[in-house]
Protein backbone atom coordinates (compact mmCIF):
# COMPACT_ATOMS: atom_id res chain seq x y z
CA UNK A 1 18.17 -2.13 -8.53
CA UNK A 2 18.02 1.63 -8.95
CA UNK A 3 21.48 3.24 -8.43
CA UNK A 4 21.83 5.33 -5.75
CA UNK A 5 24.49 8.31 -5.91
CA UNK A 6 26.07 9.77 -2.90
CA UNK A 7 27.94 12.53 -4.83
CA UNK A 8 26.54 15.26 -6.47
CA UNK A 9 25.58 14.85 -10.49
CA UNK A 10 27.40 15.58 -13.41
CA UNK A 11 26.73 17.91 -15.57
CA UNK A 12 24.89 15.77 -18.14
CA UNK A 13 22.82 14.04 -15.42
CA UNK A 14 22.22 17.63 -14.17
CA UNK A 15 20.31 17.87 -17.13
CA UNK A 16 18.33 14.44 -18.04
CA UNK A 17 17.15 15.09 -14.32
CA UNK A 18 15.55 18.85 -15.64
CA UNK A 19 14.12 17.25 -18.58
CA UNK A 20 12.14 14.54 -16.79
CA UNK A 21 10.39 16.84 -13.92
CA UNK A 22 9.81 19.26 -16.52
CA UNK A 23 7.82 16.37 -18.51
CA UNK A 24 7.11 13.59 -15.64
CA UNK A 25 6.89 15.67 -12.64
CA UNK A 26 5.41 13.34 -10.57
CA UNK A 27 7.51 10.54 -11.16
CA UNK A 28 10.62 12.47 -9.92
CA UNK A 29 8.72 13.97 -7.23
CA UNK A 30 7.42 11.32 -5.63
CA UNK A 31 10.73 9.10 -5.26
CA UNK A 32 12.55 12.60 -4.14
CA UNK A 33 10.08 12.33 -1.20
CA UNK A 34 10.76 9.71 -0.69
CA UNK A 35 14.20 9.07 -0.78
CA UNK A 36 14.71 12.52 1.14
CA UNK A 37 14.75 11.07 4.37
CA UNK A 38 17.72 8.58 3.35
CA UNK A 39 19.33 11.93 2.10
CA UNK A 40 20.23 9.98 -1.05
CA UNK A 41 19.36 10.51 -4.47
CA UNK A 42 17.72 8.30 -6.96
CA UNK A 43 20.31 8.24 -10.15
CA UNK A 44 19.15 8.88 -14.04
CA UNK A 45 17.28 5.60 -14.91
CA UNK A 46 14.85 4.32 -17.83
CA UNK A 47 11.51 4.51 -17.46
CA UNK A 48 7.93 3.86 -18.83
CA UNK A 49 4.16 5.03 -18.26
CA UNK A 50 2.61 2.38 -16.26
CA UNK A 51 -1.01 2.56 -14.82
CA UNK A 52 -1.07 0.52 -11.41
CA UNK A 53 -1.40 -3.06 -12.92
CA UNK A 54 1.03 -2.71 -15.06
CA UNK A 55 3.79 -1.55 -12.37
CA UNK A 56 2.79 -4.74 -10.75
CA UNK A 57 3.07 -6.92 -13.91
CA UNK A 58 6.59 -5.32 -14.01
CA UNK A 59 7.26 -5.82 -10.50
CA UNK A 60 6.45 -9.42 -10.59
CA UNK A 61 8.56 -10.13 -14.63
CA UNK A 62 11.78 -8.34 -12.29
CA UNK A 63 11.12 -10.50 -9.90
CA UNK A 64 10.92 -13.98 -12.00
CA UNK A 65 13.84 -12.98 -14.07
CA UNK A 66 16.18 -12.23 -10.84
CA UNK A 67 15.18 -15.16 -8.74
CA UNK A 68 14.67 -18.85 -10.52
CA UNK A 69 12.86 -20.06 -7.36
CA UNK A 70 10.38 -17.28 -7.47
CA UNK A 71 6.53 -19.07 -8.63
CA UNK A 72 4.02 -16.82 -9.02
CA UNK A 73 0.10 -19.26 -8.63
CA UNK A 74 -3.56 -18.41 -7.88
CA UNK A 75 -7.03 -18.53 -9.18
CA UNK A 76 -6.34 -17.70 -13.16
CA UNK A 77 -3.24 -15.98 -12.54
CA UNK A 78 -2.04 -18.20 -15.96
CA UNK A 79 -3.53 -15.81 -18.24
CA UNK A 80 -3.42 -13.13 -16.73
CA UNK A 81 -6.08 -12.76 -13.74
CA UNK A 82 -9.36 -11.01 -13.82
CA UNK A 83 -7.40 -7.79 -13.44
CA UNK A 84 -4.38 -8.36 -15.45
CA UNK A 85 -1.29 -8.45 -13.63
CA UNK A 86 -0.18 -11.45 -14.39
CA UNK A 87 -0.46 -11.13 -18.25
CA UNK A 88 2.16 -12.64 -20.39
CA UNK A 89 4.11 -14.11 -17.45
CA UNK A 90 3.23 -18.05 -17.73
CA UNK A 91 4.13 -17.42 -21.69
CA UNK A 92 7.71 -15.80 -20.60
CA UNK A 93 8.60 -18.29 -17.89
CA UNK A 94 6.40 -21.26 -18.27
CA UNK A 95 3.94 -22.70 -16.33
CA UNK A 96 6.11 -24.42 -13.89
CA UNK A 97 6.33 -20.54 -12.15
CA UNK A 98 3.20 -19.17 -13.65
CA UNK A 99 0.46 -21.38 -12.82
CA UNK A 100 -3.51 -21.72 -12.31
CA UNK A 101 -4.32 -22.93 -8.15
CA UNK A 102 -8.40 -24.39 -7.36
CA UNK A 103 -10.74 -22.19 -6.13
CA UNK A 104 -9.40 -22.54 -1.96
CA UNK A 105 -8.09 -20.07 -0.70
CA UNK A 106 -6.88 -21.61 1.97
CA UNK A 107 -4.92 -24.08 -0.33
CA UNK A 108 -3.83 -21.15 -2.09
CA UNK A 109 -2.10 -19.83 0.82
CA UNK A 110 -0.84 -23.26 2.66
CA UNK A 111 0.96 -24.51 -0.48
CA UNK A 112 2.38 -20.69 -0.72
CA UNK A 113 3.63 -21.63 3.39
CA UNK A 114 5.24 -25.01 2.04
CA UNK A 115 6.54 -23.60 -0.99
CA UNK A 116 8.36 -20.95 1.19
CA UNK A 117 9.67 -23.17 3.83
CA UNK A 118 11.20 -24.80 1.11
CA UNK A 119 13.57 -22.43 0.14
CA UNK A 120 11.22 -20.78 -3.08
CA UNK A 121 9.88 -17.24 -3.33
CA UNK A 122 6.14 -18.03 -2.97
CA UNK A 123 3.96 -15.18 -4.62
CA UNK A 124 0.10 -15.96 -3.92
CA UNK A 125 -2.85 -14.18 -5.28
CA UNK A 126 -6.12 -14.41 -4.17
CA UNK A 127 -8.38 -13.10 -6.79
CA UNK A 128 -10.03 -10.33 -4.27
CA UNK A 129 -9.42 -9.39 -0.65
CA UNK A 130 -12.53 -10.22 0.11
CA UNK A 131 -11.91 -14.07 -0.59
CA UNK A 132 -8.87 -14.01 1.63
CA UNK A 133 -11.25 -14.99 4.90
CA UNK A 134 -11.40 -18.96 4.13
CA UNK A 135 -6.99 -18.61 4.22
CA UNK A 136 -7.48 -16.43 7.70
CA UNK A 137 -5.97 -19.52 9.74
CA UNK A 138 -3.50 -20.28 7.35
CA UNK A 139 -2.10 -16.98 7.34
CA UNK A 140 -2.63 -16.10 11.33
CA UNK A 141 -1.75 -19.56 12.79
CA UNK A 142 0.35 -20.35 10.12
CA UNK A 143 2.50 -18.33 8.13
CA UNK A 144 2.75 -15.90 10.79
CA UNK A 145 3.64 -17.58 13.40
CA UNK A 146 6.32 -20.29 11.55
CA UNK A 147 9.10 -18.54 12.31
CA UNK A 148 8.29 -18.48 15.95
CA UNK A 149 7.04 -21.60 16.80
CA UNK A 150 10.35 -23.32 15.24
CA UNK A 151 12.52 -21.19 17.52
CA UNK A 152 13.90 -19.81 13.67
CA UNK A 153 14.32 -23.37 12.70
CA UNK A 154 11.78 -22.26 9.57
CA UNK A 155 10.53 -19.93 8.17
CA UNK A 156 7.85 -19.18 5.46
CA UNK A 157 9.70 -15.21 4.76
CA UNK A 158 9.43 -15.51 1.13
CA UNK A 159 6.08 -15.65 0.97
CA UNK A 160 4.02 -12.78 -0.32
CA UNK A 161 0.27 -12.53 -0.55
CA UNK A 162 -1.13 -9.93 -3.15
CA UNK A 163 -4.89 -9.31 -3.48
CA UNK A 164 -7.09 -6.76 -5.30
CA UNK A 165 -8.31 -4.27 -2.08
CA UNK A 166 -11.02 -1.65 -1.86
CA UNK A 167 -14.19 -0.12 -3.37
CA UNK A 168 -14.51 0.13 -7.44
CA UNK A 169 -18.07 1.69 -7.68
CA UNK A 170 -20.11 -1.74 -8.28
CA UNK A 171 -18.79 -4.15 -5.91
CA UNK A 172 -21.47 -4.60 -3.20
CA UNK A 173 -20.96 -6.75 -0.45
CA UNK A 174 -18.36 -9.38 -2.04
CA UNK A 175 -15.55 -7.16 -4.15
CA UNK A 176 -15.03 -3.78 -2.14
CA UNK A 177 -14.23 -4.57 1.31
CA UNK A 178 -10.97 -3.60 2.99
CA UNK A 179 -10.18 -6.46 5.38
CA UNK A 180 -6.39 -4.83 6.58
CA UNK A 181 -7.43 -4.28 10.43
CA UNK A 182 -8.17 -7.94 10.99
CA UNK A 183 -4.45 -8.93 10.12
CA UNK A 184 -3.31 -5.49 11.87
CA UNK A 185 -4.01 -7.69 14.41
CA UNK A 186 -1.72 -10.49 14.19
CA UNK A 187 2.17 -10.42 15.11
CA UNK A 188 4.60 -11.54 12.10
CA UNK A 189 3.18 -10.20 8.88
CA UNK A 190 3.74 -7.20 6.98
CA UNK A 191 0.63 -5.51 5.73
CA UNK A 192 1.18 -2.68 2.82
CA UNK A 193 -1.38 -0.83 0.58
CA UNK A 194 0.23 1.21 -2.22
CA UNK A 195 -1.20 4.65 -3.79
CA UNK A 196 0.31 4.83 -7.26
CA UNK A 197 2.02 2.97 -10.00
CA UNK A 198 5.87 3.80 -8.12
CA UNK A 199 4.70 2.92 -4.79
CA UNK A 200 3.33 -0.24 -5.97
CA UNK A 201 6.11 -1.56 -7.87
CA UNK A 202 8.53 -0.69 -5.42
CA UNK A 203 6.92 -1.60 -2.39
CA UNK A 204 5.98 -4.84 -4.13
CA UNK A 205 9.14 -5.30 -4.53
CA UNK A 206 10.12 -4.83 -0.71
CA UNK A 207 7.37 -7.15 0.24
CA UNK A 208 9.10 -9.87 -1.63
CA UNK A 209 12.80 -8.86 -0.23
CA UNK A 210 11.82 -9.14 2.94
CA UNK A 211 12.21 -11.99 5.20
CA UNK A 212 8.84 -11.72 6.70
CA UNK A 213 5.43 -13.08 4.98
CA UNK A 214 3.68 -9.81 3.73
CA UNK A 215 0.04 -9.14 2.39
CA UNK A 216 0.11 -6.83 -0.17
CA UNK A 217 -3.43 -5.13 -1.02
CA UNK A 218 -3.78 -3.49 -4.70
CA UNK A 219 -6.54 -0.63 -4.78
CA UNK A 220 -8.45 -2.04 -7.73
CA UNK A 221 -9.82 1.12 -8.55
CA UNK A 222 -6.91 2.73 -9.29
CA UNK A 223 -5.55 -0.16 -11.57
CA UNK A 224 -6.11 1.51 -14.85
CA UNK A 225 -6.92 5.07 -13.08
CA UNK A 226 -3.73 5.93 -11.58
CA UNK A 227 -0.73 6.49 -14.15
CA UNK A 228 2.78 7.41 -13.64
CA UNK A 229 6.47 7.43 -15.41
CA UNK A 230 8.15 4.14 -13.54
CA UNK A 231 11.18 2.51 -13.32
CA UNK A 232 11.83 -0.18 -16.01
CA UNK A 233 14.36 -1.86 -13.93
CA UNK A 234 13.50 -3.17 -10.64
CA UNK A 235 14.03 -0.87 -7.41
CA UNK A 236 12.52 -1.01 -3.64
CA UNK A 237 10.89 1.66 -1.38
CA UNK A 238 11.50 1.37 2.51
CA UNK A 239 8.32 -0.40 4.38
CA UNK A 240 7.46 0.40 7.32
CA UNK A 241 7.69 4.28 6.44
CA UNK A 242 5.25 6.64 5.78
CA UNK A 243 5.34 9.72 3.25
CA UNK A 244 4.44 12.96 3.71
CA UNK A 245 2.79 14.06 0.87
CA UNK A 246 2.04 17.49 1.50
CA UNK A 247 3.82 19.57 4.39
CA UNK A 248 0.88 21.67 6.33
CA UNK A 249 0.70 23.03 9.81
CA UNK A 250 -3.16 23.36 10.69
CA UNK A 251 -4.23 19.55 10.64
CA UNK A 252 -2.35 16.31 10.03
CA UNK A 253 -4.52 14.25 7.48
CA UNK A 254 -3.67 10.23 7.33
CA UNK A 255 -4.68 7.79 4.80
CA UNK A 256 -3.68 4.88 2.62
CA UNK A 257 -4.30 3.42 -0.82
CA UNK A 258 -7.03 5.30 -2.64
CA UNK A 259 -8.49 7.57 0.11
CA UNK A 260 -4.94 9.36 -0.18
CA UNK A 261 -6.37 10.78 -3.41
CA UNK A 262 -9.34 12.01 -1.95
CA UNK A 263 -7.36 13.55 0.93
CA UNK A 264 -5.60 15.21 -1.70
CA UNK A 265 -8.60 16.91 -2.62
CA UNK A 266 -9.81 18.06 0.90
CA UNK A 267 -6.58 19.25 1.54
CA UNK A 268 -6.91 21.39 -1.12
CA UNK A 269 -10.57 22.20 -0.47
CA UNK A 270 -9.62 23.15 3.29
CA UNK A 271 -6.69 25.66 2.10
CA UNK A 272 -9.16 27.36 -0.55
CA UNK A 273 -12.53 27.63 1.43
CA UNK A 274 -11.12 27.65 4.65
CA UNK A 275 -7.53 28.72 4.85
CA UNK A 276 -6.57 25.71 6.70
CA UNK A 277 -3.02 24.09 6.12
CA UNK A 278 -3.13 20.15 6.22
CA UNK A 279 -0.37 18.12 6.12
CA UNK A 280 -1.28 14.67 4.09
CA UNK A 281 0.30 12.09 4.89
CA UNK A 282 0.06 8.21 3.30
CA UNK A 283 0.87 5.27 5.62
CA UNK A 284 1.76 2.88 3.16
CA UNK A 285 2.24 0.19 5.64
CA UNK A 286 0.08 -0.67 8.23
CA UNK A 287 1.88 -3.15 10.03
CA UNK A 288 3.94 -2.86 11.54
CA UNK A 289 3.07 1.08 11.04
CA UNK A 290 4.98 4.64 11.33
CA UNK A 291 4.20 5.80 14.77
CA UNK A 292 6.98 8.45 14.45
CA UNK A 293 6.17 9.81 11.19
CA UNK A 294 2.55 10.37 12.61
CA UNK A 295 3.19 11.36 16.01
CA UNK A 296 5.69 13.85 14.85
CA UNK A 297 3.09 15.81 12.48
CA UNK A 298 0.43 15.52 14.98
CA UNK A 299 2.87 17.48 17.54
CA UNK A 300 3.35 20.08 14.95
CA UNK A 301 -0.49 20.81 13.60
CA UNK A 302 -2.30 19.81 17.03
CA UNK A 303 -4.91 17.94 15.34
CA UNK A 304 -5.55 14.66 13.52
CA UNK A 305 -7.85 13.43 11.11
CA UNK A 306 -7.68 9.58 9.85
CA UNK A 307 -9.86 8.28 7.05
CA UNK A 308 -10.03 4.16 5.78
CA UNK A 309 -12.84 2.96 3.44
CA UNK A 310 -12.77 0.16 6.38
CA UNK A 311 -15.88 0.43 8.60
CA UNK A 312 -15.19 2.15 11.89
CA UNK A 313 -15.65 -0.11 14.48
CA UNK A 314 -12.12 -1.95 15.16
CA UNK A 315 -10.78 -0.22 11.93
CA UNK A 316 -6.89 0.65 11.93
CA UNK A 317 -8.10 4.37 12.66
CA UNK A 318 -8.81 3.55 16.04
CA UNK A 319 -5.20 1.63 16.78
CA UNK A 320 -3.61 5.33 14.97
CA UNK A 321 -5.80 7.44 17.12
CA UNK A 322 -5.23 5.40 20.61
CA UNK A 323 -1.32 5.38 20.12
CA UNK A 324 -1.64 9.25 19.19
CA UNK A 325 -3.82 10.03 21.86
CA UNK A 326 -0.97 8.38 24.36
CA UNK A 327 1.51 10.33 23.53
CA UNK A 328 0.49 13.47 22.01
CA UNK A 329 -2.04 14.11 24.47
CA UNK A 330 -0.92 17.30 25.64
CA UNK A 331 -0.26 18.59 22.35
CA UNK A 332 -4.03 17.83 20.97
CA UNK A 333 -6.07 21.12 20.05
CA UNK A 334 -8.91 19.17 18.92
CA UNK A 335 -10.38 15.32 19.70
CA UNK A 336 -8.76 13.51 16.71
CA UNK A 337 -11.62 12.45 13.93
CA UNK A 338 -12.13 9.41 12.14
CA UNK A 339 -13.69 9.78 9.03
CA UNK A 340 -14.47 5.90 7.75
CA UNK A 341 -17.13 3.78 6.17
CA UNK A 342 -20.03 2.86 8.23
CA UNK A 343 -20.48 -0.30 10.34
CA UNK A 344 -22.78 -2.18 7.69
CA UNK A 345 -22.33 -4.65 4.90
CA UNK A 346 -20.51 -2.82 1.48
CA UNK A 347 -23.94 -1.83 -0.49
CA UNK A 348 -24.17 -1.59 -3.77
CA UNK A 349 -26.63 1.02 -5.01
CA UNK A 350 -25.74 3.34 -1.72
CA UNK A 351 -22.20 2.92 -2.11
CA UNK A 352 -21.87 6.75 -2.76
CA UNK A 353 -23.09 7.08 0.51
CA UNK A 354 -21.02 4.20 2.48
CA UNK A 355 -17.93 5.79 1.36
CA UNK A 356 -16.10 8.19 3.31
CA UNK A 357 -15.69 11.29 0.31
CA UNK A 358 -14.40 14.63 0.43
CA UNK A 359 -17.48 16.14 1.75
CA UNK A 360 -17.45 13.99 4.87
CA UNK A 361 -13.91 14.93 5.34
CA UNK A 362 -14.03 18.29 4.91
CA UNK A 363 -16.57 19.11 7.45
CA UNK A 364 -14.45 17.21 10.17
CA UNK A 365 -11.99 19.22 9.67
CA UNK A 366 -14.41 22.37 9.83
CA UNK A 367 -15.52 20.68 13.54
CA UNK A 368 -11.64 20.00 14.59
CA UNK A 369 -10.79 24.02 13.57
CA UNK A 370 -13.82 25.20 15.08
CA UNK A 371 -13.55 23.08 18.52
């Protein structure tokens, strides 16, 4: 695990610590965010540019080398999976904990259950979110209610769920959806959606720590597209929390997964054209979800903006804007705006125009500051 240091740095440290912001910025910045509100700091370690699947990959080799009951199965996951993140695993361990599943989804996720209550860390994939529907009962009446139902007898807390999540420009209707409201829904799973290569090696990491089943959706688009300086050695970021990217006091902007990056870009967009300070925030975790972090911004700025690539209707917007709306009420300058995709099937050819972008964005905020 990465070290953490309570005193201050030597000397030497002092300086390996200027060296890498001065060449991997981000890297450094992002787990001083986030390790701010811990007031801790992350101590001098190796690392290595990773694009998203890769951080997984290494997330997943930490995890098989640590634990000797972790097993790692799913549709072609043995050599590698369509997108990679598996690669070289069966070859390192063996295919007794790297190892190909049928095409069932829900047999994918029941022997994960069983494999769990058995004492094993159980690491499922299903090739794409979207195939995770025909597991929906074994993860809802199932895995998240074992615990429960046994009085803590069993449980299935080792289990994690990972699954390719999102839009990728040529998906249509059967490899871009984002399915996280349904299991927003459900009481005893963790749902997280990392941004970057960091978050998604450590909060993968978290997911499989904890003792709760967790569903862990990978923006596919930003497999190869995101890149970042990570941790060799295996390290975990706090679920449950949400980051404040960008400190602002005009509007408070909320996203997950890849629309953080295009909030990125509005936020900058509303500063240049309009003057307008936003404060971005990513969610990381939508269940259970940061109330406080949220609430607390929105009490500050006065307004709130949320944007999913999720259609509208029932999305996890509209659970963020209801609890907001309680109890910020009197602090609201503006109605709060959701900015999502539209209540139709994915398309294909008019995906450009399903998807929430910076333009749509951007004028919501020009309606909340002009209300």
């Amino acid at each position: 695990m990465l070290t953490l240091l309570k005193k201050k740095k030597t000397m030497s440290q002092r300086r390996l610590l200027a060296y890498f912001v001065g060449e991997q910025g981000s890297f450094w910045h992002t787990l001083f965010e986030v390790t701010a509100s811990h007031q801790r700091l992350v101590s001098i370690c190796p690392t290595e540019k990773m694009n998203m699947f890769q951080s997984v990959t290494s997330a997943l080799d930490n995890t098989l080398a640590s634990d000797p009951t972790a097993v790692i199965f799913g549709e072609d996951v043995a050599f590698g999976g369509v997108f990679r993140c598996t690669v070289g695993l069966r070859d390192k361990y063996g295919k007794d904990r790297v190892f190909n599943t049928p095409l069932c989804e829900q047999g994918i996720v029941g022997f994960g259950i069983g494999a769990a209550v058995a004492g094993a860390t159980a690491i499922a994939e299903i090739q794409f979110a979207d195939y995770i529907y025909p597991a929906f009962d074994q993860i809802v009446n199932e895995a998240a209610k074992y615990r429960y139902r046994s009085g803590n007898l069993f449980d299935c807390g080792s289990l994690t769920i990972r699954a390719p999540w999102g839009c990728v420009g040529h998906g249509s209707l059967y490899h871009s959806q984002s399915p996280e409201a349904f299991f927003a829904h459900c009481p005893g799973i963790k749902v997280v959606i990392p941004r970057s290569p960091v978050q998604a090696k450590g909060l993968l990491l978290a997911c499989i720590a904890d003792q709760n089943p967790c569903i862990f959706f990978e923006p596919k688009i930003l497999y190869r597209a995101a890149v970042e300086q990570v941790p060799v050695e295996p390290y975990t970021l706090p679920l449950s929390q949400a980051e404040v990217l960008q400190e602002g006091s005009d509007v408070t902007v909320v996203a997950w997964g890849t629309q953080i990056h295009v909030m990125r870009e509005v936020a900058d967009m509303a500063q240049e054209k309009l003057g307008v300070s936003c404060e971005l925030i990513d969610l990381q975790t939508i269940l259970p979800w940061d109330v406080e972090t949220i609430c607390k911004s929105v009490v500050k700025t006065g307004r709130l903006l949320i944007s999913h690539e999720a259609p509208i209707t029932g999305g996890f917007a509209a659970e963020i804007s209801s609890s907001v709306q309680e109890q910020c009420f009197l602090n609201l300058e503006a109605p709060i705006s959701r900015v999502c995709g539209y209540d139709t099937p994915f398309p294909h050819i008019f995906e450009p125009f399903y998807i929430p972008d910076k333009w749509k964005c951007f004028d919501a905020i020009k309606k909340m500051i002009n209300y």
